[in-house]
Protein backbone atom coordinates (compact mmCIF):
# COMPACT_ATOMS: atom_id res chain seq x y z
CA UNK A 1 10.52 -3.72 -9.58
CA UNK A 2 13.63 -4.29 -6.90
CA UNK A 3 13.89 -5.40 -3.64
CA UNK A 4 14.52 -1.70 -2.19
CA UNK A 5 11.40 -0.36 -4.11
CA UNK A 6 8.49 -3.04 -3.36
CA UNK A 7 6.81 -4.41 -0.47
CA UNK A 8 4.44 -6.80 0.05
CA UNK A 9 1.71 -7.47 2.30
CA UNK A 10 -1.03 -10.40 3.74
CA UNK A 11 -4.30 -9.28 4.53
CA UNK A 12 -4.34 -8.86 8.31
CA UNK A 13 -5.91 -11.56 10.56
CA UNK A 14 -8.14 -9.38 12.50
CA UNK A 15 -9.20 -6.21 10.61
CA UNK A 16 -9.34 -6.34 6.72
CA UNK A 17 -6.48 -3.90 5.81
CA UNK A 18 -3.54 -4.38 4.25
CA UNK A 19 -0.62 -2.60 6.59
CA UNK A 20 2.40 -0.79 5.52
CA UNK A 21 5.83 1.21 7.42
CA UNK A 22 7.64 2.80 4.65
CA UNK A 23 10.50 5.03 5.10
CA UNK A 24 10.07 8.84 4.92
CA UNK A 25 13.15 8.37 3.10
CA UNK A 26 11.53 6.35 0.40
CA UNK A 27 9.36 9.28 -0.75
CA UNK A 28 12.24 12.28 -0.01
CA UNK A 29 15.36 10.42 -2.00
CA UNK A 30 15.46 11.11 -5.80
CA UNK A 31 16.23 7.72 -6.03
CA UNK A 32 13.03 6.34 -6.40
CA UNK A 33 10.03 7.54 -8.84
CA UNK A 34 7.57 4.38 -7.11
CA UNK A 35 7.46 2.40 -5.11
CA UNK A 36 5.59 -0.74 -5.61
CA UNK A 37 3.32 -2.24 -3.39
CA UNK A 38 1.95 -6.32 -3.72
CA UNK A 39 -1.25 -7.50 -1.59
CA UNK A 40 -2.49 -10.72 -1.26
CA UNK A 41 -6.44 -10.42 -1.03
CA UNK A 42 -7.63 -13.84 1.27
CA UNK A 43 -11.14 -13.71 0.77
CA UNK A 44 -10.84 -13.15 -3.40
CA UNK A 45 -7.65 -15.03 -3.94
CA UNK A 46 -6.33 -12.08 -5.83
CA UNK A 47 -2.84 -10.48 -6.19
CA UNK A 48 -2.68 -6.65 -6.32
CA UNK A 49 0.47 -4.29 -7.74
CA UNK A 50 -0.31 0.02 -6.76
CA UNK A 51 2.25 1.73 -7.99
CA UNK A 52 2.73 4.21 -5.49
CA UNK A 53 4.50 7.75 -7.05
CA UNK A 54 6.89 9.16 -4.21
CA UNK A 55 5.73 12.72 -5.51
CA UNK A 56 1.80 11.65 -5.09
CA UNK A 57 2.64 11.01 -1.33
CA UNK A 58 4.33 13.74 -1.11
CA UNK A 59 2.37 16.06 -2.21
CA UNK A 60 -0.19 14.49 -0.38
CA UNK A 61 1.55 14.20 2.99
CA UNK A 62 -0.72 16.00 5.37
CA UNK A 63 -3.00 13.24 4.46
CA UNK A 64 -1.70 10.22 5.43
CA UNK A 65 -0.01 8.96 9.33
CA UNK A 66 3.65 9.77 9.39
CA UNK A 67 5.22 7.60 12.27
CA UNK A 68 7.55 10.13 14.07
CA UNK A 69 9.21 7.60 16.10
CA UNK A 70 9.58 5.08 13.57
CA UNK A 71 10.11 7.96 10.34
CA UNK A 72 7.97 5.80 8.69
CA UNK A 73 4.59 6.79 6.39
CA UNK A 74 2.00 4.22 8.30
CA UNK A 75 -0.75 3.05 5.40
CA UNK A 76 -3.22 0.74 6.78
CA UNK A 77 -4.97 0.18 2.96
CA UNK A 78 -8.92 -1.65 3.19
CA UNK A 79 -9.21 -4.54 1.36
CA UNK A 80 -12.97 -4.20 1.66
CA UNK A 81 -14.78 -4.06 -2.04
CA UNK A 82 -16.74 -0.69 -0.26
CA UNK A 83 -13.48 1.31 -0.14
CA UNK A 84 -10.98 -1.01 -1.34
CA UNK A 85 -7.09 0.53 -1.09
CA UNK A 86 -8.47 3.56 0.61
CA UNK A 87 -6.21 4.72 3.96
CA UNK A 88 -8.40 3.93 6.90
CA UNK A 89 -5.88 4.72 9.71
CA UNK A 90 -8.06 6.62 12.43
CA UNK A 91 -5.80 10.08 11.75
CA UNK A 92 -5.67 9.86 8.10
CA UNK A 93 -6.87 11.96 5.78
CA UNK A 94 -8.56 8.11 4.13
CA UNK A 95 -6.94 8.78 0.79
CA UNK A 96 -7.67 6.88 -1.78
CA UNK A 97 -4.94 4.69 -3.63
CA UNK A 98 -7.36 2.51 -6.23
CA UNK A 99 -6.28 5.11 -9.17
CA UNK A 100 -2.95 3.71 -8.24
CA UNK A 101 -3.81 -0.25 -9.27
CA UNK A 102 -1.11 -1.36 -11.70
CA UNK A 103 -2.49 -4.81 -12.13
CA UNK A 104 -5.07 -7.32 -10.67
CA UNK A 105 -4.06 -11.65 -10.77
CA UNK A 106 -6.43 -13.86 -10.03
CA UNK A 107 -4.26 -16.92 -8.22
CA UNK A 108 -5.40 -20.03 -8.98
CA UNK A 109 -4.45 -23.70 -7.44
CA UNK A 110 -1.57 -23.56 -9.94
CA UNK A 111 -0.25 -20.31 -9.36
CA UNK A 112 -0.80 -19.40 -5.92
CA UNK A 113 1.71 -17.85 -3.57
């Protein structure tokens, strides 16, 4: 994992999603194969890794909310157990990213963030 490959998000104060901007140009460069994403689940105390293949979004693009204005791909991932890591932005296509889970941590008093 680098810097210019991962990002990391908090579970958001007022809906339980996980939220997400990435460059269009993270996905179109050949310099990157994944990206990495790392969520912090409140509720469960758990640390999540997806790793996120730029040719899986791709491929997958009409699916998910690109943000003309910003050029960014919007995910807005549930952190719900029902539909955990699916896309629940009101004009995606609520793909699924749970095949995607790299690894799990439980955090504990000792290792927390």
């Amino acid at each position: 994992m680098s810097n210019s490959t991962t990002r990391f998000a908090n579970v958001n104060a007022r809906k339980s999603v996980w939220w997400f901007d990435i460059s269009v140009e993270k996905f179109t460069s050949d310099k990157y194969d994944t990206l990495d994403l790392l969520m912090v689940s409140a509720y469960a105390k758990e640390l999540h890794h997806l790793g996120v293949q730029t040719a899986y979004v791709l491929d997958n693009l009409c699916h998910f909310q690109v943000r003309e204005d910003i050029g960014s791909v919007s995910l807005e991932l549930s952190s719900l157990s029902t539909n955990k890591f699916q896309d629940v932005r009101p004009r995606s296509g609520k793909m699924p990213l749970s095949q995607l889970v790299v690894k799990t941590l439980a955090l504990t008093r000792y290792n927390q963030l």
